[in-house]
Protein backbone atom coordinates (compact mmCIF):
# COMPACT_ATOMS: atom_id res chain seq x y z
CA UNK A 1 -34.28 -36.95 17.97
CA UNK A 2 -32.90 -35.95 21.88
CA UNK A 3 -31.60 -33.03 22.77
CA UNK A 4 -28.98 -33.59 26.30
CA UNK A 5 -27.67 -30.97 28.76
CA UNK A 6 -24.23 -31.28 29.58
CA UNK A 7 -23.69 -29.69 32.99
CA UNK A 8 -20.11 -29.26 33.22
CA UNK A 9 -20.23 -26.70 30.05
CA UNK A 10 -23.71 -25.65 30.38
CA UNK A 11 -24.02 -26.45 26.93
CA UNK A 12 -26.47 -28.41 24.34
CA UNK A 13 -26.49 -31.74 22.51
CA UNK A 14 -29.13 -32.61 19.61
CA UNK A 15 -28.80 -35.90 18.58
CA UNK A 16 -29.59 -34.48 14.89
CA UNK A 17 -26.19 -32.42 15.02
CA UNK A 18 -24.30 -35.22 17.08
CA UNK A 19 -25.66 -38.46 15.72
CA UNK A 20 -27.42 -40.88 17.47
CA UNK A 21 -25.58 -43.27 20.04
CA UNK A 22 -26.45 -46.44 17.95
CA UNK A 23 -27.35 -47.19 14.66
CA UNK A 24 -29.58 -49.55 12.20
CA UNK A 25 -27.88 -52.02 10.15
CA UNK A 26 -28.78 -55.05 7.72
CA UNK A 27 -27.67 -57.82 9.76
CA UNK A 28 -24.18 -58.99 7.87
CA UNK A 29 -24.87 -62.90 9.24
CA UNK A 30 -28.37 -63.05 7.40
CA UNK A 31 -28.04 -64.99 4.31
CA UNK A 32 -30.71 -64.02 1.69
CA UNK A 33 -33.12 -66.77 1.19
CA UNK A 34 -33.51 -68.96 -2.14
CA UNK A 35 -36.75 -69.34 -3.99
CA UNK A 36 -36.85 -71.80 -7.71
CA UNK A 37 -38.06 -70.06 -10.25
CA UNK A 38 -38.10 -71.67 -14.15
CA UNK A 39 -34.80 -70.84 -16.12
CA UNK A 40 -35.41 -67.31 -17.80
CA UNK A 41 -32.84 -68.13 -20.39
CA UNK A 42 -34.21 -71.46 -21.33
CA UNK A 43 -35.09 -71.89 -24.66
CA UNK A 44 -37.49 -74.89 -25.69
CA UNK A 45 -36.34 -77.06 -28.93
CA UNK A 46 -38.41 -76.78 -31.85
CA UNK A 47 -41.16 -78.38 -31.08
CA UNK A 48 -41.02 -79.49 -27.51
CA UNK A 49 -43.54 -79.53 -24.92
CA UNK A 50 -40.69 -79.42 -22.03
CA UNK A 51 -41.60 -76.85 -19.35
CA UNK A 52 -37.99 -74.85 -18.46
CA UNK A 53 -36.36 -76.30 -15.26
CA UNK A 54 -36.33 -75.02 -12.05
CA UNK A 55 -33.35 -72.62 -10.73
CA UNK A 56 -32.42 -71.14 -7.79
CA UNK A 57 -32.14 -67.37 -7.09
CA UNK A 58 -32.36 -64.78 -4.49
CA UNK A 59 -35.66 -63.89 -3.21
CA UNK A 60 -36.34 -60.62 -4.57
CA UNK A 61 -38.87 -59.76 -1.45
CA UNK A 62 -37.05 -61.22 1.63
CA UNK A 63 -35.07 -57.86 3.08
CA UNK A 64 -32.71 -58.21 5.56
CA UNK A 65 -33.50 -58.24 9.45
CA UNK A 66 -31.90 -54.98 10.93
CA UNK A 67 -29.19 -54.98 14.23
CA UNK A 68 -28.44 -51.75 16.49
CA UNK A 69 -24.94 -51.10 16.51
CA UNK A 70 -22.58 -48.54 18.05
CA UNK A 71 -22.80 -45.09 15.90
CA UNK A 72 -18.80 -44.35 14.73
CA UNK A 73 -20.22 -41.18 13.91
CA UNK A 74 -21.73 -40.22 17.23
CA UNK A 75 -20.21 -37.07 19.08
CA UNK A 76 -22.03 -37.12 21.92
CA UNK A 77 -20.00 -36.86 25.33
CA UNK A 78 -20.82 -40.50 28.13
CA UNK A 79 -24.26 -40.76 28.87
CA UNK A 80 -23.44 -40.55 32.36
CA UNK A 81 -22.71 -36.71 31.97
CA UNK A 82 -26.07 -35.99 30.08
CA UNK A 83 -29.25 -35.28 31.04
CA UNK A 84 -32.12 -35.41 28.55
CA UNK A 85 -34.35 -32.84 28.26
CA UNK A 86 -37.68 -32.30 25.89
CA UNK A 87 -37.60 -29.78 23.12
CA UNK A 88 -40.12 -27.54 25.09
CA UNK A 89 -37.65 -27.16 27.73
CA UNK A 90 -35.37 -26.40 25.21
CA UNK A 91 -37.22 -23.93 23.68
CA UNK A 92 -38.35 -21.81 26.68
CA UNK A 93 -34.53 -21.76 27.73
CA UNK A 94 -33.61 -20.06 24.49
CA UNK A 95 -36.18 -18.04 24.42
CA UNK A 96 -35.27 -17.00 28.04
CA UNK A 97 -31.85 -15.83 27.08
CA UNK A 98 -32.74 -14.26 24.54
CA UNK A 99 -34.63 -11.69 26.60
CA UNK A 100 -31.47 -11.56 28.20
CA UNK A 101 -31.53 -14.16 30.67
CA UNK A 102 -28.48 -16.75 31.02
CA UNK A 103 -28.58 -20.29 31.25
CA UNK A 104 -26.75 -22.33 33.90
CA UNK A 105 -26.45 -25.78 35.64
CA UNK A 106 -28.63 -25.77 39.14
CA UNK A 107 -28.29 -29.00 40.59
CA UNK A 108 -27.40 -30.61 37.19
CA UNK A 109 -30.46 -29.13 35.28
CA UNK A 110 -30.23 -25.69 33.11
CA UNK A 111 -31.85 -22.82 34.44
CA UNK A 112 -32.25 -19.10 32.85
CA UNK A 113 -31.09 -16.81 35.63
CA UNK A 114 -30.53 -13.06 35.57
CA UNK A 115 -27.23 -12.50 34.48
CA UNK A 116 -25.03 -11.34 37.03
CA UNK A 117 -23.61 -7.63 37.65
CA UNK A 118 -21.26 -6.11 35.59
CA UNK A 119 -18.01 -5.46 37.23
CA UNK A 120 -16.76 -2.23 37.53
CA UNK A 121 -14.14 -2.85 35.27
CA UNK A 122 -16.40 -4.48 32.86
CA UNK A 123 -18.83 -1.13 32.91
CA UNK A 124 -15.57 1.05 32.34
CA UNK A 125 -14.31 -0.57 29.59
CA UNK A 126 -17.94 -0.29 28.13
CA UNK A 127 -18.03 3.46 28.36
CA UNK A 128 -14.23 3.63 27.19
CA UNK A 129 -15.23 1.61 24.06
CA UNK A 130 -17.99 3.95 23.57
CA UNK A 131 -16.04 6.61 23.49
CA UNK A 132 -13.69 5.60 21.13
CA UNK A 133 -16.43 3.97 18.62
CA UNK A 134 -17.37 7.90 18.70
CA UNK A 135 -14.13 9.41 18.11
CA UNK A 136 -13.22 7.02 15.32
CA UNK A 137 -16.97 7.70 13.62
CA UNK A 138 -16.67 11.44 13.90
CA UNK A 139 -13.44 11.20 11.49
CA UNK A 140 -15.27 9.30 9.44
CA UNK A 141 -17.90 11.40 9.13
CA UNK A 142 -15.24 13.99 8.11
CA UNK A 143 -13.72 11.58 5.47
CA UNK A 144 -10.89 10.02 7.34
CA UNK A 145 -10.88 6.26 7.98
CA UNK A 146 -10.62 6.88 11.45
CA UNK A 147 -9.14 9.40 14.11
CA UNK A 148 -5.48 7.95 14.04
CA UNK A 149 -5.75 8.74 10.08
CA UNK A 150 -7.11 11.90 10.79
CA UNK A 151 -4.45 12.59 13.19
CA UNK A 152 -1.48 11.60 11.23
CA UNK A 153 -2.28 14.99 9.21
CA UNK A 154 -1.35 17.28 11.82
CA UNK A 155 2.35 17.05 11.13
CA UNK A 156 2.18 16.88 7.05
CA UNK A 157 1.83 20.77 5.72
CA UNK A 158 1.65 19.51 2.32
CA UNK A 159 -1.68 20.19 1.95
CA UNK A 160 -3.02 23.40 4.89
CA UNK A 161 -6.67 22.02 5.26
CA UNK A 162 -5.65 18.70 6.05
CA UNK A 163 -2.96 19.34 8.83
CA UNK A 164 -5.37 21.74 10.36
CA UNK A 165 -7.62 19.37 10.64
CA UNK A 166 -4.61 17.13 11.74
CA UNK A 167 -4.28 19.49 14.61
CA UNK A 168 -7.93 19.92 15.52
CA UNK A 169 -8.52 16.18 15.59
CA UNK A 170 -5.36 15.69 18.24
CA UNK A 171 -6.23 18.74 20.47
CA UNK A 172 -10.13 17.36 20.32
CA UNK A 173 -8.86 13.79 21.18
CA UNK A 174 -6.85 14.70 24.29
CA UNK A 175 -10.14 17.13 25.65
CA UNK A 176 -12.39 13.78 24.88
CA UNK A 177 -10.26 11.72 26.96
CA UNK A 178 -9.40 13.90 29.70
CA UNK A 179 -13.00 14.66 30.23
CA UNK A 180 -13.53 10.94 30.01
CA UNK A 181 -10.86 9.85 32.71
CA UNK A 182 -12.52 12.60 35.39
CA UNK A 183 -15.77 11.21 34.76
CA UNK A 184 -14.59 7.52 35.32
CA UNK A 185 -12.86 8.68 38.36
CA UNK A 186 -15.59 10.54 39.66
CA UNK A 187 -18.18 7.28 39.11
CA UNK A 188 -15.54 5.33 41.09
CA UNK A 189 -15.53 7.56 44.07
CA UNK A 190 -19.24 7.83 43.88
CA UNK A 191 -19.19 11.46 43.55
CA UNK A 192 -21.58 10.90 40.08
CA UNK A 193 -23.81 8.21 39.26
CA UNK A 194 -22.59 5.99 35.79
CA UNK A 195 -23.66 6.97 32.61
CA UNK A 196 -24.77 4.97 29.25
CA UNK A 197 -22.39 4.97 26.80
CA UNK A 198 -24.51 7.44 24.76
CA UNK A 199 -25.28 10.07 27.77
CA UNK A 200 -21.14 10.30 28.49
CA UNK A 201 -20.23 10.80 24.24
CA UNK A 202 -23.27 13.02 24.53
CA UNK A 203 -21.11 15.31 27.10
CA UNK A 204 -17.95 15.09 25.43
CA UNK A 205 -16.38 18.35 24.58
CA UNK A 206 -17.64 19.30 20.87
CA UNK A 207 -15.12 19.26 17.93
CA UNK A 208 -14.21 22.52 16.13
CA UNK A 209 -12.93 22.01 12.86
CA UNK A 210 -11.06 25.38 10.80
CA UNK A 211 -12.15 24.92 7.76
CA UNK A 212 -15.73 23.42 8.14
């Protein structure tokens, strides 16, 4: 078993996934050896003393020699763009990103670095996405299957509980969001350092709803 780098994708080859780049094969030239052995189906006339003759067959304990070949089945990309590494190596880079670490191609060979920054627009659309997750899980915890359900109440007055909530939901939405927006703004002008996602839901204006 090998297990190759591939610098150009930063990625991993096992041989046990890929295949091997050649493989073992009886040799289809070798031609199984002959041994004589007396006739097993030879039957002696009454009477005689004959011994049964002597026939050829196929040595039952020659095995043929075994040729490397090419692997059809191998996946692996040129050797030239590989480089081998052991399993240990393998092993500590894993274990590197998964305490968040990433691994890239330094001079051909993988490294776990820090990752990078987030962008700024990466970080907003974090703390949008928490936001929403929270708006969507607060209908749900009223019953709805999420705030656009619970919003498509506030215009049906077939049943009064349900379009006030309607109602609430939408007015509560457009607070959220507004509040939201300023915030964002005010990170980007550095008037306010950036939240988690958890300490901006956590100052989101509270929902009020008629009936509850």
């Amino acid at each position: 078993m090998s297990i190759y780098f591939h610098a150009a994708t930063a990625g991993f080859y096992d041989t046990r996934a890929h295949g091997e780049r050649t493989a073992l094969i009886a040799d289809p030239k070798w031609k199984h050896p002959m041994i004589s052995v007396p006739d097993p189906d030879w039957m002696a006339p009454e009477g005689s003393t004959d011994k049964a003759p002597m026939i050829k067959v196929k040595d039952p304990k020659a095995k043929p020699p075994l040729i490397e070949v090419p692997n059809a089945g191998c996946n692996l990309p040129p050797a030239a763009q590989l480089l081998e590494i052991t399993q240990a190596e393998y092993q500590a880079l894993f274990a590197a990103q998964a305490q968040g670490k990433v691994i890239q191609a330094v001079k051909g060979r993988p490294v776990a670095l820090d990752p990078p920054p987030l962008t700024w627009e990466q970080v907003k659309a974090g703390l949008v996405t928490s936001v929403q997750l929270f708006l969507d899980q607060t209908a749900k915890t009223a019953g709805y299957t999420d705030l656009k359900d619970a919003i498509s109440y506030a215009d049906e007055p077939a049943v009064l509980k349900f379009q006030a909530d309607g109602v609430a939901f939408r007015t509560w939405r457009s607070l959220c969001w507004a509040y939201c927006y300023d915030q964002l703004a005010a990170i980007e002008q550095g008037k306010r350092k950036t939240p988690t996602g958890a300490e901006l839901v956590a100052e989101l204006p509270a929902l009020v709803l008629p009936n509850a």
